[in-house]
C-alpha atoms as a PDB file:
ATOM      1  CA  UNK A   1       0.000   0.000   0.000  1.00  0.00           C
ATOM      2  CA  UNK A   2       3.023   2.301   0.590  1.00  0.00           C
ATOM      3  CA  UNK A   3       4.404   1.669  -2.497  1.00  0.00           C
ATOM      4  CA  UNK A   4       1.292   2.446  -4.119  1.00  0.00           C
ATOM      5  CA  UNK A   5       0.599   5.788  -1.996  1.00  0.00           C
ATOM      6  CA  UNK A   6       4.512   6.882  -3.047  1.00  0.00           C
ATOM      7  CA  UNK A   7       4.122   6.367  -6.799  1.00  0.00           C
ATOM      8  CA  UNK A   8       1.060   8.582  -6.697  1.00  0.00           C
ATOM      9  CA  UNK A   9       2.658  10.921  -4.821  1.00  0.00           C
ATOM     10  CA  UNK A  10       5.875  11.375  -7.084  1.00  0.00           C
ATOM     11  CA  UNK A  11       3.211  10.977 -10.409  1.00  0.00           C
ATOM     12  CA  UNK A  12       1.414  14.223  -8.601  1.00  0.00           C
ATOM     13  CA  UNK A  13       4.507  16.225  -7.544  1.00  0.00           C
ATOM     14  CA  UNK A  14       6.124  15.482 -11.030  1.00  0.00           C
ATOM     15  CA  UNK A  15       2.476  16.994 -12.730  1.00  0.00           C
ATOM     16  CA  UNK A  16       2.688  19.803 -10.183  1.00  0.00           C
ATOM     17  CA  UNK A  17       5.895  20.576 -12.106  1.00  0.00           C
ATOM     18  CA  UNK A  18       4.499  20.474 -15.517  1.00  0.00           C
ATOM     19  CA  UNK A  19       1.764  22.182 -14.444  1.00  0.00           C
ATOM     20  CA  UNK A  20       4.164  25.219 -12.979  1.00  0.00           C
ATOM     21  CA  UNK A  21       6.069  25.526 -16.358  1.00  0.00           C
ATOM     22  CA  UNK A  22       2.740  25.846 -18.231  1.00  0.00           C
ATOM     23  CA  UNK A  23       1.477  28.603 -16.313  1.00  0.00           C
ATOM     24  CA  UNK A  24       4.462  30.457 -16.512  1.00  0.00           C
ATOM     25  CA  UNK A  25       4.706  30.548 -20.191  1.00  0.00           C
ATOM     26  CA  UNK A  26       0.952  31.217 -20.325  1.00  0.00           C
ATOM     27  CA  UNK A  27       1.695  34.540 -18.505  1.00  0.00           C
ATOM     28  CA  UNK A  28       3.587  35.840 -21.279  1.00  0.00           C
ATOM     29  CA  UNK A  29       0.017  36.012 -23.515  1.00  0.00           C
ATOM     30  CA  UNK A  30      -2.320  38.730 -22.869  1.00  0.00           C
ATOM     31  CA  UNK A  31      -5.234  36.837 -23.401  1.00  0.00           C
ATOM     32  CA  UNK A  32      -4.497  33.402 -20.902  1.00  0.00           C
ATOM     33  CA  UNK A  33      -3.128  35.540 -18.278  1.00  0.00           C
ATOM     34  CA  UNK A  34      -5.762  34.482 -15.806  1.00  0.00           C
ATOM     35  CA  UNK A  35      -6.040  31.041 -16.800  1.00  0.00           C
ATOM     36  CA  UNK A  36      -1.797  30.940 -16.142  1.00  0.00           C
ATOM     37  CA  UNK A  37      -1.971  32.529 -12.866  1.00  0.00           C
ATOM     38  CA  UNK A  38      -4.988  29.546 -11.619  1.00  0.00           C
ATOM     39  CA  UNK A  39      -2.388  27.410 -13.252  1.00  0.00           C
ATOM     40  CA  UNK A  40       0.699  28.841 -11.087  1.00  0.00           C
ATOM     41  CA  UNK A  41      -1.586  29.102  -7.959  1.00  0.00           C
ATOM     42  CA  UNK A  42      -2.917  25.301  -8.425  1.00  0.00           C
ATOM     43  CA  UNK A  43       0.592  23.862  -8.999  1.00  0.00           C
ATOM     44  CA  UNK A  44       1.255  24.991  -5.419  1.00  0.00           C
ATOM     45  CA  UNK A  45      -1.480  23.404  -4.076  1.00  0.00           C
ATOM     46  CA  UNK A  46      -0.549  20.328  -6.471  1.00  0.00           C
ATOM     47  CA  UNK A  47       3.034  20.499  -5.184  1.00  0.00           C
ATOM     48  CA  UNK A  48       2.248  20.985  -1.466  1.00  0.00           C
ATOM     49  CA  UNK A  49       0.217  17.578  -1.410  1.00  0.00           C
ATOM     50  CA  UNK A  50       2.607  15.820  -3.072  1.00  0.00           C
ATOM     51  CA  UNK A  51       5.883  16.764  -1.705  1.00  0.00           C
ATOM     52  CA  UNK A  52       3.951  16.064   1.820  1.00  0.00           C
ATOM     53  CA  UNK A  53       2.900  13.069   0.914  1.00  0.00           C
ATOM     54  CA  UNK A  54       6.319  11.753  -0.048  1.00  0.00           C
ATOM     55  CA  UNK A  55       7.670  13.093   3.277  1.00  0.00           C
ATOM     56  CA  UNK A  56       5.055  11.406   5.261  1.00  0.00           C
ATOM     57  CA  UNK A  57       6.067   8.538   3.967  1.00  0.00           C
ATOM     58  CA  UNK A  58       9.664   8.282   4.164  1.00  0.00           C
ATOM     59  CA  UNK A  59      10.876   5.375   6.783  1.00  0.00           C
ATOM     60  CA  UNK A  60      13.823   6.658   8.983  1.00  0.00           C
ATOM     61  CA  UNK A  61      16.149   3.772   9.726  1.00  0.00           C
END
């Protein structure tokens, strides 16, 4: 089940990433630069669950 929890958890911080870069270049067009800045502001959200969740479940020792 861990194993399972940790792949989703790097699948969701690596699509956080993606996510990030998209909404930056979308900020550069006049026209998408609302949709890029719910981009930027949901890769943080994106990011914050995932890197969590990969903390959570590192085993120490």
């Amino acid at each position: 089940m861990s194993e399972i929890l940790g792949e989703l958890c790097l699948t969701l911080f690596g699509f956080s990433i993606l996510v990030f870069i998209t909404g930056l270049i979308m900020l550069f067009f006049e026209s998408k630069r609302k949709l890029g800045v719910k981009l930027l502001i949901a890769s943080g959200v994106f990011f914050l669950i995932g890197f969590g969740t990969c903390v959570a479940l590192l085993k120490i020792g």
